[in-house]
N, C-alpha and C. Protein backbone atom coordinates (compact mmCIF):
# COMPACT_ATOMS: atom_id res chain seq x y z
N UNK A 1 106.76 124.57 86.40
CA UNK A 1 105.35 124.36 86.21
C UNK A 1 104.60 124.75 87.47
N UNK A 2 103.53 125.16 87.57
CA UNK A 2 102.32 125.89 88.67
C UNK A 2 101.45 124.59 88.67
N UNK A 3 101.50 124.86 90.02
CA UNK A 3 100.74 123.54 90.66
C UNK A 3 99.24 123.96 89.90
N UNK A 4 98.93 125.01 89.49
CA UNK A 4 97.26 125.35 89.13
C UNK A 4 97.03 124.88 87.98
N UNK A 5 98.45 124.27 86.75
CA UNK A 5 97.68 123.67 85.70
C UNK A 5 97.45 122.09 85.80
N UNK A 6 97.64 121.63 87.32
CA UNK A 6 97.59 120.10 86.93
C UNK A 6 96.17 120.03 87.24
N UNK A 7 95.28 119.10 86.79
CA UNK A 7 94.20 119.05 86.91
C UNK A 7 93.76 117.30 86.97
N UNK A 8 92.73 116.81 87.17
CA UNK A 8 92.27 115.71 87.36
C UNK A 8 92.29 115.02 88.67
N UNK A 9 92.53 115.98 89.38
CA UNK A 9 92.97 115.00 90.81
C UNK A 9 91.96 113.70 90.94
N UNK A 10 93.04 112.87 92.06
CA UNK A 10 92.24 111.60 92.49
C UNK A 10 92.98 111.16 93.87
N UNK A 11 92.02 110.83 94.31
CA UNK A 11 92.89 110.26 95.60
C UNK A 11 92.95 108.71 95.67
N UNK A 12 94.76 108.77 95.57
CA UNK A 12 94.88 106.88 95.75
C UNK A 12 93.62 105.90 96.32
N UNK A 13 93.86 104.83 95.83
CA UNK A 13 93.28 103.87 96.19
C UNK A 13 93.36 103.02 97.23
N UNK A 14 95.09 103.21 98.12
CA UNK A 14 95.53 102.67 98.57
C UNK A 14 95.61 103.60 100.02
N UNK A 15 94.62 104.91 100.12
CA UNK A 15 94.91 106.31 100.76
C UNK A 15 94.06 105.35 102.06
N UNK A 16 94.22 105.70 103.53
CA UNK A 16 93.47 105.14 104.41
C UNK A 16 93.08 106.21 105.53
N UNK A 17 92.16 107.13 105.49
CA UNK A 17 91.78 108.16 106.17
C UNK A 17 92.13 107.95 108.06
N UNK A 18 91.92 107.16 108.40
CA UNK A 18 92.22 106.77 109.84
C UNK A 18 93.41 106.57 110.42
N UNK A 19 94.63 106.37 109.06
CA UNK A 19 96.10 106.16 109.41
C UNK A 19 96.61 107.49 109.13
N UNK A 20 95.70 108.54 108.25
CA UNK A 20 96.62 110.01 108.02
C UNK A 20 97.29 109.45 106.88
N UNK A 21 96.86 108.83 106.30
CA UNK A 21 97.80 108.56 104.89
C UNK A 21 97.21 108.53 103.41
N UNK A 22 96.93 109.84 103.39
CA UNK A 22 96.01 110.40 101.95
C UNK A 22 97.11 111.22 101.18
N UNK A 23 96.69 110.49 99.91
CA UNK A 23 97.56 111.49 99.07
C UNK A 23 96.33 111.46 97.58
N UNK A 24 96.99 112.53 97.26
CA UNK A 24 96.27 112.68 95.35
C UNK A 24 97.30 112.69 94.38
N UNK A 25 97.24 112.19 93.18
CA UNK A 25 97.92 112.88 92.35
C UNK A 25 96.70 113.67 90.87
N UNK A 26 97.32 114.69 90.27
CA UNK A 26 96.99 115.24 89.43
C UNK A 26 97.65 115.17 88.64
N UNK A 27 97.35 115.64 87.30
CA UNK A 27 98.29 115.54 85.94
C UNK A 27 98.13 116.51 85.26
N UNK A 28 98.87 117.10 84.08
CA UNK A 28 99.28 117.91 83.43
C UNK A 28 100.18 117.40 81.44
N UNK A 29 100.49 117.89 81.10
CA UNK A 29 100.66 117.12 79.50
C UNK A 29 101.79 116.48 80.15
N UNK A 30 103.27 117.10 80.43
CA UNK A 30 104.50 116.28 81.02
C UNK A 30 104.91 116.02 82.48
N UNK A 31 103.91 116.06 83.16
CA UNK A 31 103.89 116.23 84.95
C UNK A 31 102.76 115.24 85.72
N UNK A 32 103.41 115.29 86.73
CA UNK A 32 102.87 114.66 87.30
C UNK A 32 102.37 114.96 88.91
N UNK A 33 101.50 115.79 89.77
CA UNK A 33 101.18 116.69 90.96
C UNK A 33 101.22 115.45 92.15
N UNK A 34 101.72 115.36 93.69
CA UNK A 34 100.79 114.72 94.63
C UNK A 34 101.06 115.99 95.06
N UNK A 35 99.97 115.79 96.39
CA UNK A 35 100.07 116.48 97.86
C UNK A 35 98.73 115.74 98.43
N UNK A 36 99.10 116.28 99.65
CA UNK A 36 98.39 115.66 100.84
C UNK A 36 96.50 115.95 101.21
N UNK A 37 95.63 115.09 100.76
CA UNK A 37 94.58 115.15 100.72
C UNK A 37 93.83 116.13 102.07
N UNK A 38 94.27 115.89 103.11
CA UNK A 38 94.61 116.18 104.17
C UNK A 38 94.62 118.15 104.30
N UNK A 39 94.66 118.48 103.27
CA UNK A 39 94.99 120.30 103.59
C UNK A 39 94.48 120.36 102.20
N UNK A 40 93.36 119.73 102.29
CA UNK A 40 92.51 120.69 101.29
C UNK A 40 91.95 121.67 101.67
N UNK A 41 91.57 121.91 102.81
CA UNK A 41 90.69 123.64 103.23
C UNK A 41 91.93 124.49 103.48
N UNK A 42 93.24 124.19 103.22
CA UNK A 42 94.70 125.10 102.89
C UNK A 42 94.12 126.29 101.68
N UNK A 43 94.46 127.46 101.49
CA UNK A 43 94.48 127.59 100.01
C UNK A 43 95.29 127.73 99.02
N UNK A 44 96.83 127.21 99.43
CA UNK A 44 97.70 126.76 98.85
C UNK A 44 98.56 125.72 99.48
N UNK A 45 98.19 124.79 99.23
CA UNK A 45 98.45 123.46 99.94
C UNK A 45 99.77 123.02 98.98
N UNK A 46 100.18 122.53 99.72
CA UNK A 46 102.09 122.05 99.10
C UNK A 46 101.65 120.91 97.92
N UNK A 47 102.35 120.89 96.76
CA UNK A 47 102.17 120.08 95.76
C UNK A 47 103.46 120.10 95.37
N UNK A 48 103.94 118.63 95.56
CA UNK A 48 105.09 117.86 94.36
C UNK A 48 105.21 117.83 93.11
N UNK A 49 105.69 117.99 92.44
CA UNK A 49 105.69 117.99 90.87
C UNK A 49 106.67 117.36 90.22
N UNK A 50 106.22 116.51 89.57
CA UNK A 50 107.43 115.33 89.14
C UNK A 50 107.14 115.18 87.61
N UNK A 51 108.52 115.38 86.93
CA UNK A 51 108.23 114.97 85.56
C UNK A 51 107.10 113.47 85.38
N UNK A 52 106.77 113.24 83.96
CA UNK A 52 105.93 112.25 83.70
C UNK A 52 106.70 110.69 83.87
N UNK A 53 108.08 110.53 83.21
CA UNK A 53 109.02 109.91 83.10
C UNK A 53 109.36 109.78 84.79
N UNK A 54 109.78 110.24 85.10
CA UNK A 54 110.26 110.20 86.57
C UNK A 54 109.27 109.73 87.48
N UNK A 55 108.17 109.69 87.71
CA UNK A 55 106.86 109.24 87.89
C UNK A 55 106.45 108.00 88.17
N UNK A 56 107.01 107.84 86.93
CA UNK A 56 106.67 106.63 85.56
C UNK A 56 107.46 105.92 86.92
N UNK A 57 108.59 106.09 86.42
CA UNK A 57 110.02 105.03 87.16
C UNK A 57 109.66 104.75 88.34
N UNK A 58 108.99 106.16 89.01
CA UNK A 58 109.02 105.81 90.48
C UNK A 58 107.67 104.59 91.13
N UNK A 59 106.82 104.69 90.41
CA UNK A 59 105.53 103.52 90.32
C UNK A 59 106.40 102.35 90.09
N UNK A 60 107.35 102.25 89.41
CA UNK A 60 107.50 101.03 88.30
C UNK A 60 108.44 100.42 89.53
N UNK A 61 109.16 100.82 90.27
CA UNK A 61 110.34 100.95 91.62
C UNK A 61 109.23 100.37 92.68
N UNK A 62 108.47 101.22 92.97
CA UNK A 62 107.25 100.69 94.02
C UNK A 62 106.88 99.57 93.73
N UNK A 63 106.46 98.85 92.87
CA UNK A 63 105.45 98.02 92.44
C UNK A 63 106.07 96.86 91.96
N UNK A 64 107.54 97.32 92.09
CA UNK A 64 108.02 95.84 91.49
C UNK A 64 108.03 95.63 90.02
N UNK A 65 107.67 97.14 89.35
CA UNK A 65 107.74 96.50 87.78
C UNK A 65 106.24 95.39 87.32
N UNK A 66 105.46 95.03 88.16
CA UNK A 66 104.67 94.48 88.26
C UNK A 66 103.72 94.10 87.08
């Protein structure tokens, strides 16, 4: 998958500009995009791409299932 069809970006909630710790994710029908808020004036800035499922798990791992 091409990082150019994920669309919707957002930047976490939890992102804190003063610590360097920004991230976004974007989405796509079965995907899931981050990269680093940080190199947006990049014009191809590095993007992760993680199935939807895999994603899924990895929030659910963070958070404690919460």
């Amino acid at each position: 998958m091409s990082p150019r069809t994920l669309t919707g970006w957002r930047k976490s909630s939890h992102s804190h500009f003063e610590e360097n710790a920004c991230v976004e994710i974007g989405f796509a029908p079965d995907a899931v995009g981050v990269r680093d808020t940080k190199q947006a004036g990049r014009p191809a800035r590095p993007v992760l791409v993680y199935s939807t499922a895999a994603f899924t798990a990895f929030l659910a791992h963070v958070t404690g299932e919460r």
